[in-house]
Protein backbone atom coordinates (compact mmCIF):
# COMPACT_ATOMS: atom_id res chain seq x y z
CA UNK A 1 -26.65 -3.36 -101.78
CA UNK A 2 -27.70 -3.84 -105.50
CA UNK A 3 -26.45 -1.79 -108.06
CA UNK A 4 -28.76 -0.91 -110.40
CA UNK A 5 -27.30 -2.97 -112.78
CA UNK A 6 -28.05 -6.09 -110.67
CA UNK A 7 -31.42 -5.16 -109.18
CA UNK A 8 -34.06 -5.94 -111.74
CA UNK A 9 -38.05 -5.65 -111.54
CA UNK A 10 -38.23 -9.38 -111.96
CA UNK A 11 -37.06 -10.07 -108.67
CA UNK A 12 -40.21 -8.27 -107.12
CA UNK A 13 -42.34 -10.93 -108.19
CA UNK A 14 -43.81 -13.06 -111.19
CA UNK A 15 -46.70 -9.82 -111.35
CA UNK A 16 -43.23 -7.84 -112.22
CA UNK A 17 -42.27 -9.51 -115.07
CA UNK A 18 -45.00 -8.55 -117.55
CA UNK A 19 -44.64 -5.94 -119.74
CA UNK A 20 -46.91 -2.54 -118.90
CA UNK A 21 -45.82 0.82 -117.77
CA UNK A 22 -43.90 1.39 -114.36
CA UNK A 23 -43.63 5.11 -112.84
CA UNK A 24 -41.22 5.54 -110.27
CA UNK A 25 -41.83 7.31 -107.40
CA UNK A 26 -40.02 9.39 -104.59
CA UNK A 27 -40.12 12.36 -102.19
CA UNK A 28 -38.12 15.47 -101.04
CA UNK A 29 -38.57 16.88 -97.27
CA UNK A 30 -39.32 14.79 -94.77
CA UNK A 31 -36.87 15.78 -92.42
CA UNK A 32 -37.12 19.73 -92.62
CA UNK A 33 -39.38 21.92 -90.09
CA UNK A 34 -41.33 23.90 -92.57
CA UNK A 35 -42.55 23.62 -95.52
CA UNK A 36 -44.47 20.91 -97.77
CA UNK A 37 -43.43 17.41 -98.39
CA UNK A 38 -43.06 16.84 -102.17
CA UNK A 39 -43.33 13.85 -104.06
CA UNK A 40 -42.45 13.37 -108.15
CA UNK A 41 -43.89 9.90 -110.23
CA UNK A 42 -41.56 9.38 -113.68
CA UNK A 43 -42.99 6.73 -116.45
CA UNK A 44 -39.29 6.86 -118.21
CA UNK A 45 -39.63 6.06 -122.01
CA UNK A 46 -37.19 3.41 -122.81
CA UNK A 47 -36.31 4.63 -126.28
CA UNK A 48 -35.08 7.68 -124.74
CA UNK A 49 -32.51 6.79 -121.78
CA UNK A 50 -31.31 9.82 -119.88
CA UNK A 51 -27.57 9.60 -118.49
CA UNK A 52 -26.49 10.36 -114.99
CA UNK A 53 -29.72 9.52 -113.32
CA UNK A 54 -28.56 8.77 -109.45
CA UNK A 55 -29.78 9.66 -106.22
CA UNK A 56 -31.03 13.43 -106.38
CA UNK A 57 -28.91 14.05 -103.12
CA UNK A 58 -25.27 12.58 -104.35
CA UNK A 59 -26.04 15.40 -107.12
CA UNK A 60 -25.12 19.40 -107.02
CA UNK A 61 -27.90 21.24 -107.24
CA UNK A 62 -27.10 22.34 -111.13
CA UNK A 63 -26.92 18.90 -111.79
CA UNK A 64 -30.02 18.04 -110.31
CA UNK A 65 -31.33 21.11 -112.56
CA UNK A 66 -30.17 19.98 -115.68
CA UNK A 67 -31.45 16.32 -115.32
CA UNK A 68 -34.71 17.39 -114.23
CA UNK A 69 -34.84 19.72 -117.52
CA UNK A 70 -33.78 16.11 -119.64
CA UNK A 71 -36.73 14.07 -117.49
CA UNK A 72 -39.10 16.63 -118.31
CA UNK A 73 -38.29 16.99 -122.03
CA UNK A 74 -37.74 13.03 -122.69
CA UNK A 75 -39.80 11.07 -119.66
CA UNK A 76 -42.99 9.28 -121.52
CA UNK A 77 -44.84 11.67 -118.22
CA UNK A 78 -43.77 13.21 -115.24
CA UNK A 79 -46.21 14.53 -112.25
CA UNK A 80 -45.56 15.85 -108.74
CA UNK A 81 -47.69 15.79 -105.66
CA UNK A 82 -47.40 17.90 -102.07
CA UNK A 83 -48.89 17.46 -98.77
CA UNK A 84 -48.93 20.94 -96.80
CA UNK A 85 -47.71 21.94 -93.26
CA UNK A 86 -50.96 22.06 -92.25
CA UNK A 87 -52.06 18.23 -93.41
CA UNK A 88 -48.35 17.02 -92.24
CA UNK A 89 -48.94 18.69 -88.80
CA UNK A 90 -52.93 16.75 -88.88
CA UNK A 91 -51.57 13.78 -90.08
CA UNK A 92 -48.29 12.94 -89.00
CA UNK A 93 -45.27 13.23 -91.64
CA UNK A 94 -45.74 9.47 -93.07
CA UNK A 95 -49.06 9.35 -93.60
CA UNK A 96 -48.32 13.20 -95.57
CA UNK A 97 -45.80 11.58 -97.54
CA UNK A 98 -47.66 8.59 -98.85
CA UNK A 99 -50.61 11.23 -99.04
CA UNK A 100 -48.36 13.11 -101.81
CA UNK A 101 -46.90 10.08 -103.11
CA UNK A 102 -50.62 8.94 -103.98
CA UNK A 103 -51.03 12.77 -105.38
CA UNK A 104 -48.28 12.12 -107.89
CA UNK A 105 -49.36 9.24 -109.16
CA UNK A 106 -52.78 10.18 -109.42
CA UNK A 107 -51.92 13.48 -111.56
CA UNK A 108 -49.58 11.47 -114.31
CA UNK A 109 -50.70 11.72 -117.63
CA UNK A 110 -50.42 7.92 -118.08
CA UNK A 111 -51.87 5.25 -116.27
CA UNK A 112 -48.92 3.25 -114.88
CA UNK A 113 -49.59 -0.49 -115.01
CA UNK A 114 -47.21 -0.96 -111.82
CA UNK A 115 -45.86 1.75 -109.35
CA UNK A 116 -41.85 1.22 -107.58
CA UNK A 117 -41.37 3.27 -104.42
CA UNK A 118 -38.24 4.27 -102.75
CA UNK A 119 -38.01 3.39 -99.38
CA UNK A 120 -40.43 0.72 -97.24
CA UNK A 121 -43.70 2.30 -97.35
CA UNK A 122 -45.85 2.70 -99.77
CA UNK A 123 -49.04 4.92 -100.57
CA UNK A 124 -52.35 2.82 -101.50
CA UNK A 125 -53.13 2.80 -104.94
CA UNK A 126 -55.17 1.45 -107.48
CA UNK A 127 -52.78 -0.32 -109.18
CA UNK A 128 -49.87 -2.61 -107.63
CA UNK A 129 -47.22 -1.01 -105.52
CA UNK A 130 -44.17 -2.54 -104.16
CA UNK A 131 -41.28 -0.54 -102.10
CA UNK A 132 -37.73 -0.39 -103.18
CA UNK A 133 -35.18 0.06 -100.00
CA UNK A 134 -32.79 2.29 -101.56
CA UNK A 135 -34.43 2.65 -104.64
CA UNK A 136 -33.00 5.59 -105.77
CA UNK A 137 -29.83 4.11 -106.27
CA UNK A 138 -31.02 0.97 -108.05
CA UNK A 139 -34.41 1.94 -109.99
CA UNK A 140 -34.06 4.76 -112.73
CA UNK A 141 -37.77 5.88 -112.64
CA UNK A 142 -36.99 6.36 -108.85
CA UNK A 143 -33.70 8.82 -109.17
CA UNK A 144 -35.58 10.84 -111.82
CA UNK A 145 -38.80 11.16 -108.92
CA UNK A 146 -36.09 12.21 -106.51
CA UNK A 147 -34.52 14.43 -108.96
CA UNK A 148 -37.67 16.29 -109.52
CA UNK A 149 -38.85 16.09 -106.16
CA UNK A 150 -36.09 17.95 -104.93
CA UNK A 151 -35.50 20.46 -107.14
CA UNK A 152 -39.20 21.12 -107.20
CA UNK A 153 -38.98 21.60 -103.37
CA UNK A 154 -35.96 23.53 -103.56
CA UNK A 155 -37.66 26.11 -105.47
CA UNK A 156 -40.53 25.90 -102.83
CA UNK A 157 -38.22 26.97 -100.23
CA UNK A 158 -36.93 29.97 -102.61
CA UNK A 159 -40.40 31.05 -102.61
CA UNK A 160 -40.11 30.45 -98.91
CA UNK A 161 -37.56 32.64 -98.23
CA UNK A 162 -38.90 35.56 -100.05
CA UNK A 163 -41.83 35.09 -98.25
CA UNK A 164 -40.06 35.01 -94.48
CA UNK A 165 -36.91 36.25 -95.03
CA UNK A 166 -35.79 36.07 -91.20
CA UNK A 167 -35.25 31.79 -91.39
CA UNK A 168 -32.44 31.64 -94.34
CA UNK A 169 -35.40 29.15 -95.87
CA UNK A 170 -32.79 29.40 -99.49
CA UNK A 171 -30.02 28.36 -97.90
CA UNK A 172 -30.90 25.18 -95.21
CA UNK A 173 -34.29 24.27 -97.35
CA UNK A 174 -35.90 24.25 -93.98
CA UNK A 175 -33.85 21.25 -91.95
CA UNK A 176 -32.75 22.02 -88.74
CA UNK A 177 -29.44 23.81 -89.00
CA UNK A 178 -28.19 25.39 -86.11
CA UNK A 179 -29.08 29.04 -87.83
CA UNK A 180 -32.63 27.73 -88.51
CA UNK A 181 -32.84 26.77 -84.98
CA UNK A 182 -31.41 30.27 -83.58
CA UNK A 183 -33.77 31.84 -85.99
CA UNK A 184 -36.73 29.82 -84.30
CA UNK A 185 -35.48 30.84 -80.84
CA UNK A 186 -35.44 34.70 -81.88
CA UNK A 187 -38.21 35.08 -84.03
CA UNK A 188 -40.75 32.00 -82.97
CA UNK A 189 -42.28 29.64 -85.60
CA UNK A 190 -43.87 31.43 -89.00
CA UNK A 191 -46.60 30.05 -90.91
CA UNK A 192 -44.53 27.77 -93.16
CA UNK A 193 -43.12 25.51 -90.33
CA UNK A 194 -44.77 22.36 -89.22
CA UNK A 195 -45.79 22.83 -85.21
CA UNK A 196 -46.29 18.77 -84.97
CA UNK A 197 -42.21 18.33 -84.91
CA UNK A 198 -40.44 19.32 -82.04
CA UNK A 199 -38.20 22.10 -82.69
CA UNK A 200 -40.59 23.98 -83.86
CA UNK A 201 -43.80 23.39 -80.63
CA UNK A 202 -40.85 24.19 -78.54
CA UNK A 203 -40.46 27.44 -80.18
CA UNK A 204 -43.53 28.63 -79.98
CA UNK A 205 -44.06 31.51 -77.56
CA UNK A 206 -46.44 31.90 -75.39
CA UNK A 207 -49.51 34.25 -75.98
C-alpha cells in the first residue's frame, strides 16, 4: 500500500494535477445497528499543516478529540453530513452513506474544485470525484474527514445512550458486541437501531 508520502493526487489523473481546492471526504458507522451514518468533508489549508493526521480508528479517542479541535480551528472549512436510521433502513446502508457523503460536501463553506473519497464508492457530485482505497492512510484531507466523522458520531451515540440507556450505546457506539446483542434479545430493538440489518429484524418481537 502507499504511504502517504508516495501516493500523490497526480496519479489520479491529468484533471488532478491542476491547482484548485480538494476536500477530503470520509464516514463513521457503517457497520453499527443503530444510529446515523456520519460523514465529515475537510478543504485543509496548506499554510497551516496539522501533525498526526492518520486514520481516525488507529487513534484513542482523546487523540481523535484533540485533532478534530486543530482541523476545526486551522482547516480552510470543515462540514459534516448524516443519513438517519430511518433513510439507511429505506435505502440500504451504501446508498445512506454516499447520501451523507454528498450532504457534507454540499454544506462546506467552500466550493471544492475536486472531491477524494476513502474507500471505492463515491457519492455523485457536481464537481469531480474519484475514490481513494485506503485513503485515510494516504490522503490528509481524508484522515481529518474520518477524524471528525467519528468523533462527531461518537458524541451521537453519547446522546444515544442517555436517550436509551438499556443498550450501553457509550460504550460499543452501536456495533454488534455481544452485550449489544444480549441487550437486543432482552429488551427488543428501540427507535435508534436500523431494522434493515439483521440483528436487529431478528430482534424484533412479535406484536
Amino acid at each position: 500500500m502507499p504511504s502517504r508520502k508516495s501516493f500523490r493526487l497526480e496519479d489520479l489523473g491529468p484533471a488532478w494535477a491542476t491547482p484548485g481546492l480538494v476536500a477530503g471526504v470520509d464516514e463513521a458507522g457503517r457497520g453499527p445497528l443503530a444510529g446515523p451514518v456520519v460523514a465529515a468533508a475537510v478543504i485543509l489549508d496548506a499554510g497551516r499543516p496539522i501533525k498526526g493526521l492518520a486514520d481516525s480508528k488507529t487513534l484513542s479517542p482523546g487523540r481523535r478529540a484533540e485533532l478534530a479541535d486543530q482541523i476545526r480551528a486551522h482547516a480552510l472549512c470543515c462540514a459534516l453530513g448524516r443519513a438517519s436510521a430511518e433513510e439507511i433502513d429505506r435505502m440500504n446502508i451504501l446508498q445512506a452513506t454516499l447520501l451523507a457523503m454528498r450532504r457534507a460536501v454540499e454544506a462546506l463553506r467552500l466550493v471544492p474544485h475536486r472531491v477524494v473519497v476513502d474507500g471505492n464508492r463515491v457519492p455523485a457530485l457536481r464537481m469531480p470525484v474519484a475514490a481513494v482505497v485506503k485513503g485515510d492512510a494516504k490522503v490528509a484531507a481524508i484522515s481529518a474527514a474520518s477524524i471528525l466523522a467519528k468523533v462527531d458520531r461518537d458524541l451521537l451515540c453519547l446522546d444515544l445512550d442517555g436517550q436509551y440507556p438499556h443498550y450501553g450505546f457509550a460504550i460499543h457506539k452501536g456495533y454488534p458486541t455481544p452485550a449489544h446483542l444480549a441487550a437486543l434479545r432482552e429488551h427488543g430493538p428501540c427507535a435508534a437501531h436500523r431494522t434493515s440489518f439483521r440483528p436487529v429484524r431478528e430482534a424484533i418481537k412479535p406484536a
